[in-house]
N, C-alpha and C. Protein backbone atom coordinates (compact mmCIF):
# COMPACT_ATOMS: atom_id res chain seq x y z
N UNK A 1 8.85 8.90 1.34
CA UNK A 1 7.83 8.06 1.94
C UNK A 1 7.55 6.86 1.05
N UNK A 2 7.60 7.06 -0.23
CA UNK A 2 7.33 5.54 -1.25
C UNK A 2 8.32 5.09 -1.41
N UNK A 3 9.31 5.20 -1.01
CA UNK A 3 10.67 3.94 -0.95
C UNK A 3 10.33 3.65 -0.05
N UNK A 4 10.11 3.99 2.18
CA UNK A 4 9.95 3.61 2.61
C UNK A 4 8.55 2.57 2.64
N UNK A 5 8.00 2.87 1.55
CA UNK A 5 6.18 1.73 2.02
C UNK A 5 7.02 0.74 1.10
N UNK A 6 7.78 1.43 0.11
CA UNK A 6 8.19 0.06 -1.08
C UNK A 6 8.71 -1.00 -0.69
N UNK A 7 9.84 -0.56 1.07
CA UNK A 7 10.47 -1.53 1.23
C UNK A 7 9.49 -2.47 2.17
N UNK A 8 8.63 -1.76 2.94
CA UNK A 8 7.70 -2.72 3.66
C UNK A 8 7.15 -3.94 3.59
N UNK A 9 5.95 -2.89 1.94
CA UNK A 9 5.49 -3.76 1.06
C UNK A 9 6.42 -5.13 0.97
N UNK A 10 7.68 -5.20 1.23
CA UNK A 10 8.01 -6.34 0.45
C UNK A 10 8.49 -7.12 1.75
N UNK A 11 8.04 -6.93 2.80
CA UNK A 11 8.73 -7.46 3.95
C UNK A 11 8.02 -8.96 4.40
N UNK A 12 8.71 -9.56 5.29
CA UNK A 12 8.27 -11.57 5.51
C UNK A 12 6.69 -10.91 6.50
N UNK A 13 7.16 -9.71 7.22
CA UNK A 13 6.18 -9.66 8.64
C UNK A 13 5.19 -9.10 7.83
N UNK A 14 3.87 -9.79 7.91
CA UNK A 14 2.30 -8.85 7.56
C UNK A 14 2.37 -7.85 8.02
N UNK A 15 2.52 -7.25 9.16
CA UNK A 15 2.13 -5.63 9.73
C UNK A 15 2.80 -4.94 9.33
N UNK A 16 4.85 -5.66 8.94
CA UNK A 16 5.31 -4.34 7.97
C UNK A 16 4.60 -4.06 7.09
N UNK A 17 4.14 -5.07 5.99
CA UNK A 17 3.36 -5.08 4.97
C UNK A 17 2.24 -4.17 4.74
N UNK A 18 1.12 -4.24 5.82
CA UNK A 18 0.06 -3.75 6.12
C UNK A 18 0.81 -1.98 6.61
N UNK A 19 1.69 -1.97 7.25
CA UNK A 19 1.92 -0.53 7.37
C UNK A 19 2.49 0.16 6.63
N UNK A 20 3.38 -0.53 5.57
CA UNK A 20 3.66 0.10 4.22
C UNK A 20 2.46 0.80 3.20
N UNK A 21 1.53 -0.08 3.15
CA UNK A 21 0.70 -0.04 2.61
C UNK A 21 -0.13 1.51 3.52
N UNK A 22 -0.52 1.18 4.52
CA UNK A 22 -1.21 2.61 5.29
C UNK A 22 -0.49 3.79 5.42
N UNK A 23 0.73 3.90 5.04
CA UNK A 23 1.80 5.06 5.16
C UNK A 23 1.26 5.87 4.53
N UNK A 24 0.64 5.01 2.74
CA UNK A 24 0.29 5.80 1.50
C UNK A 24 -1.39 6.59 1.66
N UNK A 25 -1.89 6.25 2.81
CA UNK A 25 -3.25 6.56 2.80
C UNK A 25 -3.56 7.91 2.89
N UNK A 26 -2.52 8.62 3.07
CA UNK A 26 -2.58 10.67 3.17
C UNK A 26 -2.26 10.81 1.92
N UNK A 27 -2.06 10.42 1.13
CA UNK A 27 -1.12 10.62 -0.41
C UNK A 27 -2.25 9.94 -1.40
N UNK A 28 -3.11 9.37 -1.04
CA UNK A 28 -3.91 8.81 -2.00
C UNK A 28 -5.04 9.81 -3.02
N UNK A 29 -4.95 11.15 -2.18
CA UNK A 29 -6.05 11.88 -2.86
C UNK A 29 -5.29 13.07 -3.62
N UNK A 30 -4.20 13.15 -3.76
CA UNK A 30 -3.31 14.05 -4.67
C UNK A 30 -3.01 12.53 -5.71
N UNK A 31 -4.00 13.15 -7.05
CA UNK A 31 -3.14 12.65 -7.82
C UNK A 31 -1.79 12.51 -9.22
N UNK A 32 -1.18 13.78 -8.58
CA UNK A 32 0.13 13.55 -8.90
C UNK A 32 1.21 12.17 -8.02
N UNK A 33 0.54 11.61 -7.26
CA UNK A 33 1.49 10.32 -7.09
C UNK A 33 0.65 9.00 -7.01
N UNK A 34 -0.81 8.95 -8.16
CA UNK A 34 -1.34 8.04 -7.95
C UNK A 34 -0.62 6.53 -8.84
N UNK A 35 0.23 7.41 -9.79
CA UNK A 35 0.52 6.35 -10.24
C UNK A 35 1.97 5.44 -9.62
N UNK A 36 2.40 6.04 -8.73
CA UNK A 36 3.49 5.41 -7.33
C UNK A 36 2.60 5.00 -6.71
N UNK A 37 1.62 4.82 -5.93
CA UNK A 37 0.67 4.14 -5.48
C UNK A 37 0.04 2.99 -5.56
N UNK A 38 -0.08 3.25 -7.61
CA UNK A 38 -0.36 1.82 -7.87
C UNK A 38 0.45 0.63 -7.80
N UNK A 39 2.17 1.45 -8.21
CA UNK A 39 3.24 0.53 -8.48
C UNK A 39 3.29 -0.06 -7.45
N UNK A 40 3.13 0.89 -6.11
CA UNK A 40 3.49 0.00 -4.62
C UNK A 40 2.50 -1.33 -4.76
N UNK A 41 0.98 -0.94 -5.19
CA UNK A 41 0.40 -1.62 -4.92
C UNK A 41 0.18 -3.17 -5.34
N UNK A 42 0.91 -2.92 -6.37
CA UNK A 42 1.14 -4.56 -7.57
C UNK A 42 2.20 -5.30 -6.69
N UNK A 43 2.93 -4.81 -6.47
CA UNK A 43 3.87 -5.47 -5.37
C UNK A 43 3.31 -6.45 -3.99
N UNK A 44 2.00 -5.67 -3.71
CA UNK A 44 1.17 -6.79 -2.92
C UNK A 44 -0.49 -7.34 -2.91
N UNK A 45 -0.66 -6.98 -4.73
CA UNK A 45 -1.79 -7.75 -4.94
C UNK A 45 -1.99 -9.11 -4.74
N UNK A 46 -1.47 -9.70 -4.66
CA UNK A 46 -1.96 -11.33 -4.40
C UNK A 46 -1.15 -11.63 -3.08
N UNK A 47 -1.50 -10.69 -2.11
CA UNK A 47 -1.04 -11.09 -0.54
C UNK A 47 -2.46 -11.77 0.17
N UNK A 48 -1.87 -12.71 0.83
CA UNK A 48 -3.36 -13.88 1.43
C UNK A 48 -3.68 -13.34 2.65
N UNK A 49 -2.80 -12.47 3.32
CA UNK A 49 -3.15 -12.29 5.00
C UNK A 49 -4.40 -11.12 4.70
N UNK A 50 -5.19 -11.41 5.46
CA UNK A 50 -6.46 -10.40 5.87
C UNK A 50 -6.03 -9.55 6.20
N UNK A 51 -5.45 -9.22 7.23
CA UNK A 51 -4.90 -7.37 7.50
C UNK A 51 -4.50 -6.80 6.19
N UNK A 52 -3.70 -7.53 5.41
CA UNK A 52 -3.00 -6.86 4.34
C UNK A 52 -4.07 -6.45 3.54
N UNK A 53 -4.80 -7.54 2.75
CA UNK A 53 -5.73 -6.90 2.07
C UNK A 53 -6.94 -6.10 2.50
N UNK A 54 -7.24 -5.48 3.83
CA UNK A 54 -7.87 -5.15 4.30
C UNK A 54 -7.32 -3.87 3.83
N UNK A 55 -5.90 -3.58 4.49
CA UNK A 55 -5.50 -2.41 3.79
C UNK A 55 -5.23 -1.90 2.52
N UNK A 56 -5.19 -2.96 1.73
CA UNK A 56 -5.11 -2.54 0.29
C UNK A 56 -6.50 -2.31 0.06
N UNK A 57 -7.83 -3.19 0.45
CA UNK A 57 -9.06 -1.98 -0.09
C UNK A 57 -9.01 -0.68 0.49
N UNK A 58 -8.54 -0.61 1.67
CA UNK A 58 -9.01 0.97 2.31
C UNK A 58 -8.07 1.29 1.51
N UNK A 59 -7.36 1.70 0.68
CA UNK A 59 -6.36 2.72 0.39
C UNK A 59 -6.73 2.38 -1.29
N UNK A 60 -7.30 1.20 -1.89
CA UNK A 60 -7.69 1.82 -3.37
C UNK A 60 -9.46 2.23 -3.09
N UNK A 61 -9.91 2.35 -1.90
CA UNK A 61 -10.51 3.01 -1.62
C UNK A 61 -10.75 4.74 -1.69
N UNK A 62 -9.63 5.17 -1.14
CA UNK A 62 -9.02 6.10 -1.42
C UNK A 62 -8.65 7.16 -2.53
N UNK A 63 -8.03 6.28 -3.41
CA UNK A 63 -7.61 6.52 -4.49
C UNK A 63 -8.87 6.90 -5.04
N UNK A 64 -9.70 6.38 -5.44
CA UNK A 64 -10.74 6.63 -6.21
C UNK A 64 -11.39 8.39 -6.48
């Protein structure tokens, strides 16, 4: 499942993006893979589209 969000994450289309990112949202509260989570997540910290970062708070939401 984190190769598939990895490759998302890195895709031209926002909603791949945004659904890469929500794939990880069942996986966020085991943390034996929080730190794959984060890695995905550096990959789309400085994304400008609103959906995207919408989903990156709900999911370091999550994490917490």
């Amino acid at each position: 499942m984190f190769k598939l969000s990895g490759r998302y994450v890195l895709s031209k289309n926002f909603w791949q993006r945004r659904f890469g990112i929500v794939l990880l949202i069942n996986f966020a509260k085991d943390k034996n893979v929080k730190k794959d989570i984060e890695a995905i997540l550096v990959k789309v910290k400085n994304d400008r589209e609103p959906y995207v970062k919408k989903a990156i708070t709900w999911l370091k939401s999550k994490l917490k």
